[in-house]
PDB file of N, CA and C in Angstrom:
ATOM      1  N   UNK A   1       0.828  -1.178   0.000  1.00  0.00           N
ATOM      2  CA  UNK A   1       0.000   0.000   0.000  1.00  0.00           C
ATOM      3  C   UNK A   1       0.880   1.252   0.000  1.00  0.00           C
ATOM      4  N   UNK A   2       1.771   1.855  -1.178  1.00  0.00           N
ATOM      5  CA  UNK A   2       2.461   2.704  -1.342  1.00  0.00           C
ATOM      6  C   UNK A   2       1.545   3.835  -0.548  1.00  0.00           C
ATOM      7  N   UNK A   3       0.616   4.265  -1.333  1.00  0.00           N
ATOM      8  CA  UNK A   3       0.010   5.660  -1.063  1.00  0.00           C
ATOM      9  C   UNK A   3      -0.546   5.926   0.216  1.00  0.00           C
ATOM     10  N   UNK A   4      -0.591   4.673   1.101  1.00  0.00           N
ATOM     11  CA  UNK A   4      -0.681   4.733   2.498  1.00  0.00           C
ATOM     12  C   UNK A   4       0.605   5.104   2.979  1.00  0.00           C
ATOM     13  N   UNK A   5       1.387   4.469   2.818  1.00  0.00           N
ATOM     14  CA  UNK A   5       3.031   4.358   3.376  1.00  0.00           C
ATOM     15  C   UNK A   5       3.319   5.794   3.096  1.00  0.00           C
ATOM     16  N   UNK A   6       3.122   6.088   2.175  1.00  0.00           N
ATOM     17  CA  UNK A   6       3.622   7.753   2.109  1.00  0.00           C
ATOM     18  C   UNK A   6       2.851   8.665   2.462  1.00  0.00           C
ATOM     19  N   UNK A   7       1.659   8.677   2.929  1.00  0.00           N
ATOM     20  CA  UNK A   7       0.625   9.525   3.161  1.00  0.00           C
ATOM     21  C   UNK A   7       1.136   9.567   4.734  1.00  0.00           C
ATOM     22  N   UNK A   8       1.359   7.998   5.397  1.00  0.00           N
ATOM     23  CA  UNK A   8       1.655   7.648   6.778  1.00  0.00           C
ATOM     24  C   UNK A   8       2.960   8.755   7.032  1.00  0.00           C
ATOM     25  N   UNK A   9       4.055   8.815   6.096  1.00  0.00           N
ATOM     26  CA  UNK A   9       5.254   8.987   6.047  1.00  0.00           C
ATOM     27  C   UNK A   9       5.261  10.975   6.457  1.00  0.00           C
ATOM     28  N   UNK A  10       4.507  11.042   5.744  1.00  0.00           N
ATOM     29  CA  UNK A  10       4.486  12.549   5.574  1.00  0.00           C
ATOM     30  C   UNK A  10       3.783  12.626   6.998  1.00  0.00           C
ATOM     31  N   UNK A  11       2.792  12.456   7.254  1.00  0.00           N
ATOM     32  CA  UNK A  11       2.140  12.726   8.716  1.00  0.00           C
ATOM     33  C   UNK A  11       2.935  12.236   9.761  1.00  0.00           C
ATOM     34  N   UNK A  12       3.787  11.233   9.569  1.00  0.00           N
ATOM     35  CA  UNK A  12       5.286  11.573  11.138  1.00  0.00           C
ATOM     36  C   UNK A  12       5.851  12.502  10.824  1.00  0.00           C
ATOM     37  N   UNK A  13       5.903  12.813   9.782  1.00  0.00           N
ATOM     38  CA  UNK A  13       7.313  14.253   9.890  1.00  0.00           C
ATOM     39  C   UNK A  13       6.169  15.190  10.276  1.00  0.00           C
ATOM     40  N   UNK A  14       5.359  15.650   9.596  1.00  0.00           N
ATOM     41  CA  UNK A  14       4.854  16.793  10.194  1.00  0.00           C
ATOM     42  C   UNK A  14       4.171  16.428  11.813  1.00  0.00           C
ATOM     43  N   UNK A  15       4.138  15.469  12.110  1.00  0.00           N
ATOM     44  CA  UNK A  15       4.142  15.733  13.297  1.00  0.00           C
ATOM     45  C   UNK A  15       5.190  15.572  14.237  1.00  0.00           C
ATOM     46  N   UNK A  16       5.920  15.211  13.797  1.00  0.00           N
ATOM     47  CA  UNK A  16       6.896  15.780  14.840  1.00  0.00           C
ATOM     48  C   UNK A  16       7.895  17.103  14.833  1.00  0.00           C
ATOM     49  N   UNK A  17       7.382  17.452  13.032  1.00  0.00           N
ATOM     50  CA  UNK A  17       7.796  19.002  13.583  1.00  0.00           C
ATOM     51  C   UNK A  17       6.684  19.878  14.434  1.00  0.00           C
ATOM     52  N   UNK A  18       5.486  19.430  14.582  1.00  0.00           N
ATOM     53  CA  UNK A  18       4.241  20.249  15.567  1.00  0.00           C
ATOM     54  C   UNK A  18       5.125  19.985  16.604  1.00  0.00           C
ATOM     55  N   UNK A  19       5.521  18.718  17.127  1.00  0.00           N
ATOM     56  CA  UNK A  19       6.086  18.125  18.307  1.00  0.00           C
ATOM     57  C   UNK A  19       6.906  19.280  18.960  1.00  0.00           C
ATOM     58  N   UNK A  20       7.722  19.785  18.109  1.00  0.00           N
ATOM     59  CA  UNK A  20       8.826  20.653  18.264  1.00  0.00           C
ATOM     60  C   UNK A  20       8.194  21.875  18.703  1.00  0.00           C
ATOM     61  N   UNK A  21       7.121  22.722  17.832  1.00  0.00           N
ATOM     62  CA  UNK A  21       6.971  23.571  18.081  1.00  0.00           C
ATOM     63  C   UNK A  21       6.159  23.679  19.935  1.00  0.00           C
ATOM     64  N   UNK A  22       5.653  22.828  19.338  1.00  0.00           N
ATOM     65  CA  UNK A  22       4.637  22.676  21.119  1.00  0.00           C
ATOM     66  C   UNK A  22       5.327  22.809  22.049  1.00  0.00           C
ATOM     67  N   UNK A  23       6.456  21.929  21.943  1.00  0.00           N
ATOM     68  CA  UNK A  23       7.561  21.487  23.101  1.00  0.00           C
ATOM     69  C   UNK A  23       7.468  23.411  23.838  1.00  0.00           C
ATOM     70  N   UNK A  24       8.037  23.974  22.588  1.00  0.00           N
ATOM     71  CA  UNK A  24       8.588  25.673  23.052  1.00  0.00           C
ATOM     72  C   UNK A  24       7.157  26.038  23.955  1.00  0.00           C
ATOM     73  N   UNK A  25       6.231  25.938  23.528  1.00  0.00           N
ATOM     74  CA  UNK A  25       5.088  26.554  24.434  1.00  0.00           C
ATOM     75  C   UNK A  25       4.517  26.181  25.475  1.00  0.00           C
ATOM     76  N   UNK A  26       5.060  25.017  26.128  1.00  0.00           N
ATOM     77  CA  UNK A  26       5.166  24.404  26.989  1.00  0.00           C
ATOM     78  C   UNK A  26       5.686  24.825  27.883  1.00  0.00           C
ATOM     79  N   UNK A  27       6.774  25.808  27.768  1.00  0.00           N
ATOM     80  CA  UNK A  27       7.431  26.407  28.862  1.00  0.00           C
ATOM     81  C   UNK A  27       6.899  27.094  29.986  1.00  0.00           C
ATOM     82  N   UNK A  28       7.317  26.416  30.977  1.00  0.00           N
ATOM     83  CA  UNK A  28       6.843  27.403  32.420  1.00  0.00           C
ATOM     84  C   UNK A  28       6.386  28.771  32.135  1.00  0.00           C
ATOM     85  N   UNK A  29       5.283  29.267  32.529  1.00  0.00           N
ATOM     86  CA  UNK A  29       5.108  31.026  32.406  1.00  0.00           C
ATOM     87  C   UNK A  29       5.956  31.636  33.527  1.00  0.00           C
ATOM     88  N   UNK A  30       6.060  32.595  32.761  1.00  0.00           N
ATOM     89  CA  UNK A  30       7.411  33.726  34.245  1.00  0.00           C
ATOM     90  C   UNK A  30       6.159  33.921  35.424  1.00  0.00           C
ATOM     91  N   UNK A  31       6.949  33.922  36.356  1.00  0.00           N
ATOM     92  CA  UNK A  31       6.128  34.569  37.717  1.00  0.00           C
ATOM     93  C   UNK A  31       6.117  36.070  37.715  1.00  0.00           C
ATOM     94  N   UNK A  32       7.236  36.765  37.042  1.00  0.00           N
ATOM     95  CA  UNK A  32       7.366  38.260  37.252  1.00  0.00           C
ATOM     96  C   UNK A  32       6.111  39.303  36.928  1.00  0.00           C
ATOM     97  N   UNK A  33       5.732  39.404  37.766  1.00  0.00           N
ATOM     98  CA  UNK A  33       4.396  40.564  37.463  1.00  0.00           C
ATOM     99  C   UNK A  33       4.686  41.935  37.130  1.00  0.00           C
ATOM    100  N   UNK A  34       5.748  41.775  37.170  1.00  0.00           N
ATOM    101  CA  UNK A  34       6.191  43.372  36.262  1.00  0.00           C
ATOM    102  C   UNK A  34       6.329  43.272  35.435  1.00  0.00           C
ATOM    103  N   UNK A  35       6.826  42.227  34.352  1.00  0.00           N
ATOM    104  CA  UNK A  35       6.768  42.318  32.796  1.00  0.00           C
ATOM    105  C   UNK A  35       5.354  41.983  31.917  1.00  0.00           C
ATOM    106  N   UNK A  36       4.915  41.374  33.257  1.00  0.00           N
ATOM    107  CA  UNK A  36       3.324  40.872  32.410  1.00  0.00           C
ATOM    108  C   UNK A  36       2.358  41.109  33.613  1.00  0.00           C
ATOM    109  N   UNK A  37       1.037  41.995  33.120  1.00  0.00           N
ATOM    110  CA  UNK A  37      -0.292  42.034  34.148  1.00  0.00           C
ATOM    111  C   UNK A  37      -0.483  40.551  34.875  1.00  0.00           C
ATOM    112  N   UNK A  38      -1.572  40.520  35.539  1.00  0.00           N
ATOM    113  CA  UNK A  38      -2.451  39.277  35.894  1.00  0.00           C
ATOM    114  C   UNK A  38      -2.861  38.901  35.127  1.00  0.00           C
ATOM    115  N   UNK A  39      -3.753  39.139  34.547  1.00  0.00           N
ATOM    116  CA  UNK A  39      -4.883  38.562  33.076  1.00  0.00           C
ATOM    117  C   UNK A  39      -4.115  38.265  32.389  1.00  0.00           C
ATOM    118  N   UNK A  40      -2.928  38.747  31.767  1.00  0.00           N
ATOM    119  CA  UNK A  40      -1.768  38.273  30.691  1.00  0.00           C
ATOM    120  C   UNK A  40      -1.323  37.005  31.112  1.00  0.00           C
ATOM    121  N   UNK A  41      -0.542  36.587  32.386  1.00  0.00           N
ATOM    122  CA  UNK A  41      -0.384  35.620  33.082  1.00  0.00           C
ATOM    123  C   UNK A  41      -1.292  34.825  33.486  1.00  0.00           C
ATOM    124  N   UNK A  42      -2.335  34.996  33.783  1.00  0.00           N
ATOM    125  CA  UNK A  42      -3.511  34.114  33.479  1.00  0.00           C
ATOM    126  C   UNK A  42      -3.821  33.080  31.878  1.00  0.00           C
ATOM    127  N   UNK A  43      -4.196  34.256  31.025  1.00  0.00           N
ATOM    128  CA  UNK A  43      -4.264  34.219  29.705  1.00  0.00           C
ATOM    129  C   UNK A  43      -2.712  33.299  29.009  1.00  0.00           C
ATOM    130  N   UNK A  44      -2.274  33.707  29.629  1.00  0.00           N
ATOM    131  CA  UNK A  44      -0.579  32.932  28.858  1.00  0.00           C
ATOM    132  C   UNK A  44      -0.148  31.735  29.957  1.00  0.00           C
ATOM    133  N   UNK A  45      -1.046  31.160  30.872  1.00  0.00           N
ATOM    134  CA  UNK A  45      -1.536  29.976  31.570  1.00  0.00           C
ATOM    135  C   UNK A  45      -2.123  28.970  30.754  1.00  0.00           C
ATOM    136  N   UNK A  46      -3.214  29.476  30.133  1.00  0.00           N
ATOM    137  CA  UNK A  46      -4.272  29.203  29.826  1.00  0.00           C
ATOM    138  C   UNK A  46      -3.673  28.523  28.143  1.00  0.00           C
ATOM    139  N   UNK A  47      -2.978  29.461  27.767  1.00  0.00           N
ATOM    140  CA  UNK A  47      -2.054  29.128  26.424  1.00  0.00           C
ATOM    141  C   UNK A  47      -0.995  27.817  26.358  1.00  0.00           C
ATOM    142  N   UNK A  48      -0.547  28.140  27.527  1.00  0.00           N
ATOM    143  CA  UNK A  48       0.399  26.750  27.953  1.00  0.00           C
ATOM    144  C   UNK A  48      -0.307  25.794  27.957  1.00  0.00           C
ATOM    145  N   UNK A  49      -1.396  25.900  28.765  1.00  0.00           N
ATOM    146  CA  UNK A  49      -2.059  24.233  28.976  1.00  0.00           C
ATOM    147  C   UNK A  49      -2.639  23.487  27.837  1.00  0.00           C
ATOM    148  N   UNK A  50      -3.064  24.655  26.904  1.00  0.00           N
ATOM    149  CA  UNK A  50      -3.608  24.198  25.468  1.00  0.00           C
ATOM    150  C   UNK A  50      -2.181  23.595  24.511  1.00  0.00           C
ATOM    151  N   UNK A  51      -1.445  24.026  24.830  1.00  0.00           N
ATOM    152  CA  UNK A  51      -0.295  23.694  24.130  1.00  0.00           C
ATOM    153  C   UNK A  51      -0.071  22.111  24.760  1.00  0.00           C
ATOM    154  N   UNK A  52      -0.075  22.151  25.807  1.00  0.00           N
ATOM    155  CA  UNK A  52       0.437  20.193  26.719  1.00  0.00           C
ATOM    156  C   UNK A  52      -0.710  19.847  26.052  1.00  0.00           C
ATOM    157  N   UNK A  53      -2.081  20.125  26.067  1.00  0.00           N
ATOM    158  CA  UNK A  53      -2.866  18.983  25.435  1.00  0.00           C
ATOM    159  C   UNK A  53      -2.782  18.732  23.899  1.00  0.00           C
ATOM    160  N   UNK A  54      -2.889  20.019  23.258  1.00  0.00           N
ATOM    161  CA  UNK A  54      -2.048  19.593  21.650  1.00  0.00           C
ATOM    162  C   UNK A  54      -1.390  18.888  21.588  1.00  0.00           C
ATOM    163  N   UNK A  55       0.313  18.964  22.456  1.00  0.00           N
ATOM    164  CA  UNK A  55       1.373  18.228  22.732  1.00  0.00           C
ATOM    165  C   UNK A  55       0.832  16.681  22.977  1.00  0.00           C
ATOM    166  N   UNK A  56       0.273  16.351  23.689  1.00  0.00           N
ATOM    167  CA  UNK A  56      -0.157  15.005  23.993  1.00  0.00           C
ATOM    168  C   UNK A  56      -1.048  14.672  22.911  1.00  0.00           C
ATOM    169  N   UNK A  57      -2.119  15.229  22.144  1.00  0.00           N
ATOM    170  CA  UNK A  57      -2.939  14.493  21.099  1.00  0.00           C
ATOM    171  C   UNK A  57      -1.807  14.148  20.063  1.00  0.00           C
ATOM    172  N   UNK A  58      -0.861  15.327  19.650  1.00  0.00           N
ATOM    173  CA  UNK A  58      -0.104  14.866  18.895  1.00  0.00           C
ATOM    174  C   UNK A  58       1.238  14.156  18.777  1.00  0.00           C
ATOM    175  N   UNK A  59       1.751  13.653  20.164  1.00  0.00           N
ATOM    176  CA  UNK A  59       2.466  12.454  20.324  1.00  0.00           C
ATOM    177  C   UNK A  59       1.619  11.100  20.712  1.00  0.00           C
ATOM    178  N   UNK A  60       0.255  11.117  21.156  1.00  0.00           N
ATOM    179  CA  UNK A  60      -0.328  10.069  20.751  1.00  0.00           C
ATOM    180  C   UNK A  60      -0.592   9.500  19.094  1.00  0.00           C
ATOM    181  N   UNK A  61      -1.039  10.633  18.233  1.00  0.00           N
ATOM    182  CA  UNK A  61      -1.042  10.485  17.130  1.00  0.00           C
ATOM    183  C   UNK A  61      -0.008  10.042  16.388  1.00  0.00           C
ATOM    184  N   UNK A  62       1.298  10.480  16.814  1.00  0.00           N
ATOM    185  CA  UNK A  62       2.374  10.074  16.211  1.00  0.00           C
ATOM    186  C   UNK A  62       3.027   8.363  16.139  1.00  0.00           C
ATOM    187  N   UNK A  63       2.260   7.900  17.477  1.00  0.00           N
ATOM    188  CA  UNK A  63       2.669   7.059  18.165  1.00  0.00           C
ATOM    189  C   UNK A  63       1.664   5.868  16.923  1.00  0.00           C
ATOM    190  N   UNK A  64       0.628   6.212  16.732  1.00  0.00           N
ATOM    191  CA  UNK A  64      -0.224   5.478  16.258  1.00  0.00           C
ATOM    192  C   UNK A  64       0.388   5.065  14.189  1.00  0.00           C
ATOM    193  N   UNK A  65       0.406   6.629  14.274  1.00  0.00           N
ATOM    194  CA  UNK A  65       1.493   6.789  12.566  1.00  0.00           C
ATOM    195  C   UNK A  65       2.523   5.710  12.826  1.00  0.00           C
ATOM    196  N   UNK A  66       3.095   5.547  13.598  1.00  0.00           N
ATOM    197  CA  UNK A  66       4.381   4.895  13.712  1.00  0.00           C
ATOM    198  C   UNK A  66       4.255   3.235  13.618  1.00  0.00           C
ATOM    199  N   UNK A  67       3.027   3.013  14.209  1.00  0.00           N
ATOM    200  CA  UNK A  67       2.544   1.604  14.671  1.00  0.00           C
ATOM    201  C   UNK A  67       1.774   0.917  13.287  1.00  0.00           C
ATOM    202  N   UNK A  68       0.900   2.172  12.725  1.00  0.00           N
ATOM    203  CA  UNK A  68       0.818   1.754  11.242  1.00  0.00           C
ATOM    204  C   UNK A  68       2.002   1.525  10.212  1.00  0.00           C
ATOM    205  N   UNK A  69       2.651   2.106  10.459  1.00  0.00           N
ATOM    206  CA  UNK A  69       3.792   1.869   9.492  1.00  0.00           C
ATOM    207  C   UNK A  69       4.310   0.370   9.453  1.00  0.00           C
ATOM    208  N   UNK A  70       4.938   0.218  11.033  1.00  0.00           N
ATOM    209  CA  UNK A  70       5.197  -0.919  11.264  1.00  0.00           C
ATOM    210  C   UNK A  70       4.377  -2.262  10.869  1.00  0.00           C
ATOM    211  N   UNK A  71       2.974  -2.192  10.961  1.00  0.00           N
ATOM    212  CA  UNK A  71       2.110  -2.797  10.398  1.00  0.00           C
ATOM    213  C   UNK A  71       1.902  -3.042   8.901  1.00  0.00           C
ATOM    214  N   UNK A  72       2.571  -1.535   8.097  1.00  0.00           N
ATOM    215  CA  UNK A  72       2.963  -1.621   6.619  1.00  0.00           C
ATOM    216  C   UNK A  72       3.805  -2.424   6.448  1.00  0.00           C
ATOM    217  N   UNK A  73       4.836  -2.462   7.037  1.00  0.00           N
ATOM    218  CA  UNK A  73       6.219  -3.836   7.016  1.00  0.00           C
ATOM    219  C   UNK A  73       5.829  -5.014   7.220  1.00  0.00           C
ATOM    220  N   UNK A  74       4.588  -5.229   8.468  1.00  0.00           N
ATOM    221  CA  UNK A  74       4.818  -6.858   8.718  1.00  0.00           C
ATOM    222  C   UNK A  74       3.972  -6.838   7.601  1.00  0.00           C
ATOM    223  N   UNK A  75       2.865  -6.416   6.253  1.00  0.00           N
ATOM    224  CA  UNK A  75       1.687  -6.693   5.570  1.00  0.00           C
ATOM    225  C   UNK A  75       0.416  -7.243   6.780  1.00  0.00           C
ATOM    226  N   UNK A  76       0.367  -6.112   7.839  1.00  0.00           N
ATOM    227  CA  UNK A  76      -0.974  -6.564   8.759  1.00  0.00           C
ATOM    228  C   UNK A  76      -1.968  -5.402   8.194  1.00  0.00           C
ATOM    229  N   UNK A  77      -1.096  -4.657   7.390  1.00  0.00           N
ATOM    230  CA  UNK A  77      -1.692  -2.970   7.034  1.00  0.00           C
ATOM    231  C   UNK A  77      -3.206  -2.910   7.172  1.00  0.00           C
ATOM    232  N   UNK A  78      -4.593  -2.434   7.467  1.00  0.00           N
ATOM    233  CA  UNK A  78      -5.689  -2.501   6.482  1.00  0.00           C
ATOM    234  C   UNK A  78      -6.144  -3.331   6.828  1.00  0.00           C
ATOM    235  N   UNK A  79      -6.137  -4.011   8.037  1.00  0.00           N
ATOM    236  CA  UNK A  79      -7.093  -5.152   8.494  1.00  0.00           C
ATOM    237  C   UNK A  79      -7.196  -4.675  10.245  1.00  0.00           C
ATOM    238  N   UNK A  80      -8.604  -5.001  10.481  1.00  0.00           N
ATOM    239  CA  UNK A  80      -8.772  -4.476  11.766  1.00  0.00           C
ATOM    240  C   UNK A  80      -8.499  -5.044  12.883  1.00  0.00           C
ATOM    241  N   UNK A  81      -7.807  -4.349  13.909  1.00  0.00           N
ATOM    242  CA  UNK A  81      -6.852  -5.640  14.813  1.00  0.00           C
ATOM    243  C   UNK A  81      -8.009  -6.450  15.641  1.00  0.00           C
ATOM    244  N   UNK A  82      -9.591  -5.645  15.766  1.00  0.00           N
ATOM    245  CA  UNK A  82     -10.137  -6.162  16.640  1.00  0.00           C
ATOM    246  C   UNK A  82     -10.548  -7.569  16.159  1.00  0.00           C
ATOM    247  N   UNK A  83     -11.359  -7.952  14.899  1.00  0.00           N
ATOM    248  CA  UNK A  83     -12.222  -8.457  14.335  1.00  0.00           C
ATOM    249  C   UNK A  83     -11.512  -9.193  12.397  1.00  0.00           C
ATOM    250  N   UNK A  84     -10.708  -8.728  12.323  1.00  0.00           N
ATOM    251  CA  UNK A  84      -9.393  -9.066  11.430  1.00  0.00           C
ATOM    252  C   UNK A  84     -10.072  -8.535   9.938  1.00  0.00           C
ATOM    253  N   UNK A  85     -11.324  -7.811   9.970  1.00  0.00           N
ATOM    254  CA  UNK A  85     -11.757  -7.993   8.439  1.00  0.00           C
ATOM    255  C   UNK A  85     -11.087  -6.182   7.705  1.00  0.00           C
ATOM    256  N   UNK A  86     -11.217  -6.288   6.491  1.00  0.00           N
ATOM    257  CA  UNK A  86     -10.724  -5.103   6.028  1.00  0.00           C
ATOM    258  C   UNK A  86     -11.088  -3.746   6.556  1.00  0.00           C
ATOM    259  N   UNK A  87      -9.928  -2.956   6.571  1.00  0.00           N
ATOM    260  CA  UNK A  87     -10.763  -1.215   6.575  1.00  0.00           C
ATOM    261  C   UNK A  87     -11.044  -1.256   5.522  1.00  0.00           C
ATOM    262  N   UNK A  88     -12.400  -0.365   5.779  1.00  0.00           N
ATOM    263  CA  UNK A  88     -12.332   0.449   4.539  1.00  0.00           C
ATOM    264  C   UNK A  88     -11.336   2.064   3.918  1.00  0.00           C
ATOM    265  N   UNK A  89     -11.345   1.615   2.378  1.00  0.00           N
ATOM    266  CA  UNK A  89     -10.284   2.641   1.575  1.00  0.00           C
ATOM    267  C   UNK A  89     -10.698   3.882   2.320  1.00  0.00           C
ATOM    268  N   UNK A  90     -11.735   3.869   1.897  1.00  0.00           N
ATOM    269  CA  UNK A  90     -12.118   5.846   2.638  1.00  0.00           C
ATOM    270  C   UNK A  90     -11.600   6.160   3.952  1.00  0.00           C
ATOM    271  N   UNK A  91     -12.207   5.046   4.664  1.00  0.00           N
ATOM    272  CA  UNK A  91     -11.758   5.063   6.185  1.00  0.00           C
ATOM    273  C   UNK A  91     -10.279   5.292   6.166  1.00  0.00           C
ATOM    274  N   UNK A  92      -9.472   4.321   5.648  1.00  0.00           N
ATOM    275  CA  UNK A  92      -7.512   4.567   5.662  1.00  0.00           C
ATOM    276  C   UNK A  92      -7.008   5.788   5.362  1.00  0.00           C
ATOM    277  N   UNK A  93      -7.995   6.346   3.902  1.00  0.00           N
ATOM    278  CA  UNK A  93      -7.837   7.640   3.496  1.00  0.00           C
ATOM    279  C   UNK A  93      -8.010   8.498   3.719  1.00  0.00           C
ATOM    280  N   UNK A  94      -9.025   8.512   5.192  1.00  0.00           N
ATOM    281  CA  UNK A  94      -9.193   9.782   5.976  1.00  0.00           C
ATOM    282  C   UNK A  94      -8.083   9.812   6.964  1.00  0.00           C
ATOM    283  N   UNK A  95      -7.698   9.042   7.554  1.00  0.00           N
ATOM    284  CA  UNK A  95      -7.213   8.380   9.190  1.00  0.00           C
ATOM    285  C   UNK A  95      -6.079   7.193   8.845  1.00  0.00           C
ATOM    286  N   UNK A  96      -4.971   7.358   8.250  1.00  0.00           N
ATOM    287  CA  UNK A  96      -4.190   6.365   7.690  1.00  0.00           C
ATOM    288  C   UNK A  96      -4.033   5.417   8.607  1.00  0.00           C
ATOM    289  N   UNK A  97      -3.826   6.102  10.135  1.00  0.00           N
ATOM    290  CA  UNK A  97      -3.159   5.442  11.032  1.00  0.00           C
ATOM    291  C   UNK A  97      -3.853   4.857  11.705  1.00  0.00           C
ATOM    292  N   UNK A  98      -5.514   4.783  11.511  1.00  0.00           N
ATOM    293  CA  UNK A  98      -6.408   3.924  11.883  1.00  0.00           C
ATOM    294  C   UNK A  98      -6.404   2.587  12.392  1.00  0.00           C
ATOM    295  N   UNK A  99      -6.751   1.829  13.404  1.00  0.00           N
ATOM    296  CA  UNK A  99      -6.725   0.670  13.414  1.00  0.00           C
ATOM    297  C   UNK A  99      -7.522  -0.640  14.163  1.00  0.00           C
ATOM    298  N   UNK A 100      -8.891   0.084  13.517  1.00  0.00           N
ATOM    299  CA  UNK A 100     -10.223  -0.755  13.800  1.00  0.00           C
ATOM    300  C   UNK A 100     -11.113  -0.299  12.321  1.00  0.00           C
ATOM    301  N   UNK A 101     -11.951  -1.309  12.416  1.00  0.00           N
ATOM    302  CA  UNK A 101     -12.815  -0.912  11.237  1.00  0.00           C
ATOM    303  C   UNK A 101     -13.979   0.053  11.987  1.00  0.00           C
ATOM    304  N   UNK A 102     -14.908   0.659  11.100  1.00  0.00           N
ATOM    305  CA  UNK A 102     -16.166   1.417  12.023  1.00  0.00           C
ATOM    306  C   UNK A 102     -16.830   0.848  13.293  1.00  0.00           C
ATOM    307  N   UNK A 103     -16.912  -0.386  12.562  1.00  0.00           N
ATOM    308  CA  UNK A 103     -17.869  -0.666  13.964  1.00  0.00           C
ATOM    309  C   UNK A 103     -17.224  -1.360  14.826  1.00  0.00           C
ATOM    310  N   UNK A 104     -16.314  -1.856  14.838  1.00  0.00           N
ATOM    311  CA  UNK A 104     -15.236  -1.795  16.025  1.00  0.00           C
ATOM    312  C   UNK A 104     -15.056  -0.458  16.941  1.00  0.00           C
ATOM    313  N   UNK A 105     -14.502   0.327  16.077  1.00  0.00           N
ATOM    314  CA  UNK A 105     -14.558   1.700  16.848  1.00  0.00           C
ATOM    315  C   UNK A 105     -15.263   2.101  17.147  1.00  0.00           C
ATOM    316  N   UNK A 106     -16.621   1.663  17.239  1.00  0.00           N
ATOM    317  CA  UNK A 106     -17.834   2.168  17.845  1.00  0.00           C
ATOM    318  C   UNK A 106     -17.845   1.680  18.973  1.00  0.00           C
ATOM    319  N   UNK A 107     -17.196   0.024  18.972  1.00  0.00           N
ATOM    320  CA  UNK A 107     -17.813  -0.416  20.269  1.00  0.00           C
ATOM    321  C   UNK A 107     -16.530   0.116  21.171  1.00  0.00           C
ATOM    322  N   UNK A 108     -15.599   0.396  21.180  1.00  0.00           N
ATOM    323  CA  UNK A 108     -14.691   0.576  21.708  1.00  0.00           C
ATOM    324  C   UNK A 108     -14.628   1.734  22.267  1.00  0.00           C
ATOM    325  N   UNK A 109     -15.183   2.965  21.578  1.00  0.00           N
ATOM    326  CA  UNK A 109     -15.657   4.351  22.326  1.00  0.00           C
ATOM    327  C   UNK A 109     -17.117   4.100  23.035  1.00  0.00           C
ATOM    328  N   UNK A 110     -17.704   2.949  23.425  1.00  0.00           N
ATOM    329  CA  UNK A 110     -18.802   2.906  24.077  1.00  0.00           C
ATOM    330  C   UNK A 110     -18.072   2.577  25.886  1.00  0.00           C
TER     331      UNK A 110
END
């Protein structure tokens, strides 16, 4: 499945350059209340924490890109780990790194 493998391929790199950028916004906010109001420091709180949860959706995501791939190597690609029958194309082609068919993933978010 070339056009998976490279679709997969391109979505680790770009995510781990997000990876990178997040990392920076992650940084502790200053305590100094003289360079920044309350509400700013509040507000640039509030910025950080959105950044760790980005940070975490998108090293989970990455994690999953990675696991498909590997799955491109053994030829498990495209079959659903729960129930073994095919994804569907659309489904891979939305969500490469997918790895349940629909209604698997239904029962699994229940």
């Amino acid at each position: 499945m070339p056009n998976h493998k490279e679709a997969l391929s391109i979505l680790r790199q770009t995510l781990m350059d997000e990876l990178v950028l997040l990392q920076s916004q992650t940084d502790p906010v200053e305590l100094d209340q003289q360079s920044i109001g309350r509400v700013s420091r509040i507000d640039a709180i509030q910025q950080q924490e959105l950044a760790k949860s980005n940070y975490r959706a998108a090293a989970l995501q990455l994690k999953e890109v990675i696991a498909a791939l590997s799955r491109i190597d053994e030829d498990e690609y495209g079959y659903c780990e729960e129930c073994g029958e095919d994804i569907a194309s659309a489904r891979l082609a939305v969500k490469p790194e997918v790895r349940f068919c629909v209604s698997c993933q239904a029962s699994h978010e229940q």
